[in-house]
Protein backbone atom coordinates (compact mmCIF):
# COMPACT_ATOMS: atom_id res chain seq x y z
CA UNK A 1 0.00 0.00 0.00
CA UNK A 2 1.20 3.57 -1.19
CA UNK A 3 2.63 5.70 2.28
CA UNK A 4 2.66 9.23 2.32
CA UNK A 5 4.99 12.17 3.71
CA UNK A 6 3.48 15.21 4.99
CA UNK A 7 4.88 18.35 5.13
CA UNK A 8 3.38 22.13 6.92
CA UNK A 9 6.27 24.40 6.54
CA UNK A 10 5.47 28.52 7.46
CA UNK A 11 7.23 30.30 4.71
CA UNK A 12 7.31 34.37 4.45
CA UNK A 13 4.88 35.43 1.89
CA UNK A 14 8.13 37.30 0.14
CA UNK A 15 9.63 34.32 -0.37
CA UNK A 16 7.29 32.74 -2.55
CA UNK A 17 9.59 32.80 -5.54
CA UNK A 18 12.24 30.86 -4.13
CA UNK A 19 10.71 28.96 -2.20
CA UNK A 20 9.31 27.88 -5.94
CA UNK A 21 11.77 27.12 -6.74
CA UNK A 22 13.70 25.08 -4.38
CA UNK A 23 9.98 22.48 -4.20
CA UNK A 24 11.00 22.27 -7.89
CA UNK A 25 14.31 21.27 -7.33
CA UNK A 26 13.06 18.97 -4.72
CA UNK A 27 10.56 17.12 -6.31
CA UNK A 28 12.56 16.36 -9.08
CA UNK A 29 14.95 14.94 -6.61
CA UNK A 30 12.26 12.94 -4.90
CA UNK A 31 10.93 11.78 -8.16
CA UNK A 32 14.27 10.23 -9.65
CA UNK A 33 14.22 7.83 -5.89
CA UNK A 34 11.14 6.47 -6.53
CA UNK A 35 8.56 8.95 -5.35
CA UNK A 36 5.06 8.39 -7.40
CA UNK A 37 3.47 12.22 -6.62
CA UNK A 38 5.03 15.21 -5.07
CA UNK A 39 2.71 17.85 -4.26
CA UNK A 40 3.38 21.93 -2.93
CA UNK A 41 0.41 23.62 -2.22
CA UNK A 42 0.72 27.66 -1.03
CA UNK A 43 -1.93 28.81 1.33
CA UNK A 44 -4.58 31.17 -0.38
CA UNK A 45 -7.62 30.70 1.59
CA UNK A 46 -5.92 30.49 5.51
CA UNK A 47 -8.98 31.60 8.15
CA UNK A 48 -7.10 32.73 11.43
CA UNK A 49 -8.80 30.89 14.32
CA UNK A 50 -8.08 30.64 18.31
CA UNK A 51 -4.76 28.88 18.55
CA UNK A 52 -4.44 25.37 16.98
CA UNK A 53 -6.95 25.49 14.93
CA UNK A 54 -5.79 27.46 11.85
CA UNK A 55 -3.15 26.47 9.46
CA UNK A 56 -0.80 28.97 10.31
CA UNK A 57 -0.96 28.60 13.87
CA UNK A 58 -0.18 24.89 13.27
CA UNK A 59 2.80 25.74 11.69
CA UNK A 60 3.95 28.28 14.10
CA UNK A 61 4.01 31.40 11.44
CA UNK A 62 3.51 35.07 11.77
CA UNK A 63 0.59 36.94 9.71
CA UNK A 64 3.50 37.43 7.47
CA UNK A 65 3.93 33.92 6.46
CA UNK A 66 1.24 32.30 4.11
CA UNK A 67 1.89 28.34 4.79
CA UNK A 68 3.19 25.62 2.72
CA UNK A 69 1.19 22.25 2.62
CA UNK A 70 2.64 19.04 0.58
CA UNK A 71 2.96 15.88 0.37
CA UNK A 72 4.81 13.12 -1.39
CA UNK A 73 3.53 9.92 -1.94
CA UNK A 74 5.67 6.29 -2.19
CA UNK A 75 4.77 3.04 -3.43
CA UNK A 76 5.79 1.83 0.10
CA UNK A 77 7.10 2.90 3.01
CA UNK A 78 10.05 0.30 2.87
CA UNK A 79 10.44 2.27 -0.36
CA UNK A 80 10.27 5.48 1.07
CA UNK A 81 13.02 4.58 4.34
CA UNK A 82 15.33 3.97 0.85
CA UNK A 83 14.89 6.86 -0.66
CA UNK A 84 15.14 9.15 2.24
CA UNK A 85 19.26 7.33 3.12
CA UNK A 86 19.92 8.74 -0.43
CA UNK A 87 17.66 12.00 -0.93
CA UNK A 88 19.72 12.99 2.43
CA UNK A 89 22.98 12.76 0.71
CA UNK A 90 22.13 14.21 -2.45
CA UNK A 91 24.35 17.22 -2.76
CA UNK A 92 20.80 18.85 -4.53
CA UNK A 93 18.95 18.49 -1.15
CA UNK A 94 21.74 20.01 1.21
CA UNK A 95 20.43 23.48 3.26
CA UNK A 96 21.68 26.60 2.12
CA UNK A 97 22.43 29.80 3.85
CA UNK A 98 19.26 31.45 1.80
CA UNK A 99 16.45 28.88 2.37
CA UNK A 100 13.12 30.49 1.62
CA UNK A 101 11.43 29.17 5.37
CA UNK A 102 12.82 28.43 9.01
CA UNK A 103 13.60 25.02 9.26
CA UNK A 104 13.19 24.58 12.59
CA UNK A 105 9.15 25.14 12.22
CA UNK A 106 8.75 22.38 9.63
CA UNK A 107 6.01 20.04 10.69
CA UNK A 108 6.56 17.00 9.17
CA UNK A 109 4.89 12.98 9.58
CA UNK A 110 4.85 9.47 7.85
CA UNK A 111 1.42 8.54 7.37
CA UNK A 112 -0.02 5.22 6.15
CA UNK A 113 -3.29 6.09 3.48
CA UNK A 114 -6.23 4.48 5.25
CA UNK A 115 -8.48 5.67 1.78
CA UNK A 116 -7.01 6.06 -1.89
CA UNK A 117 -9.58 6.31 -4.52
């Protein structure tokens, strides 16, 4: 059964562009190990709520931030523990000085799909 990685990352809304750009770069990466889908969505429709129950507050961000939500899916999740020993040491997928988001606030899980139509 496919497995899925889920990302919610709080990026500054000024760094849209690049951070465009680096998903790019990344899915492409993901891709050539094996991933079947790779998904960025950018938060357009974000209703602010009492905390923990918007989006952004999820992801820690400011007002500032809009929020990144994405998801890649494997064929497995065997396939998946592969890919990530490699993806890791991918020169591609090493952090620069000018990433687009805070690392420390990404919010990210393994989940096993319970429905895939």
């Amino acid at each position: 059964m496919s497995y899925v990685d889920g990302f919610l990352i709080p990026v500054p809304k000024e760094n849209r562009a690049a951070y465009k750009k680096m998903a790019e770069t990344a899915a492409e990466v993901f891709k050539e190990y094996g991933a079947l889908q790779v998904v960025e969505c950018w938060g357009d429709d974000l209703p602010e709520g009492d905390e923990g129950v918007s989006f952004r507050n999820a992801a820690r961000g400011k007002l500032s931030d809009s929020v990144v939500f994405s998801w890649v899916m494997w064929p497995s999740k065997e396939a998946r523990d592969e890919a990530n020993e490699k993806i890791m040491d991918d020169p591609r997928m090493q952090p620069s000085e000018d990433m687009p988001f805070d690392g420390a606030k990404l919010v990210y899980g393994g989940f096993q799909v319970l429905v895939e139509k």
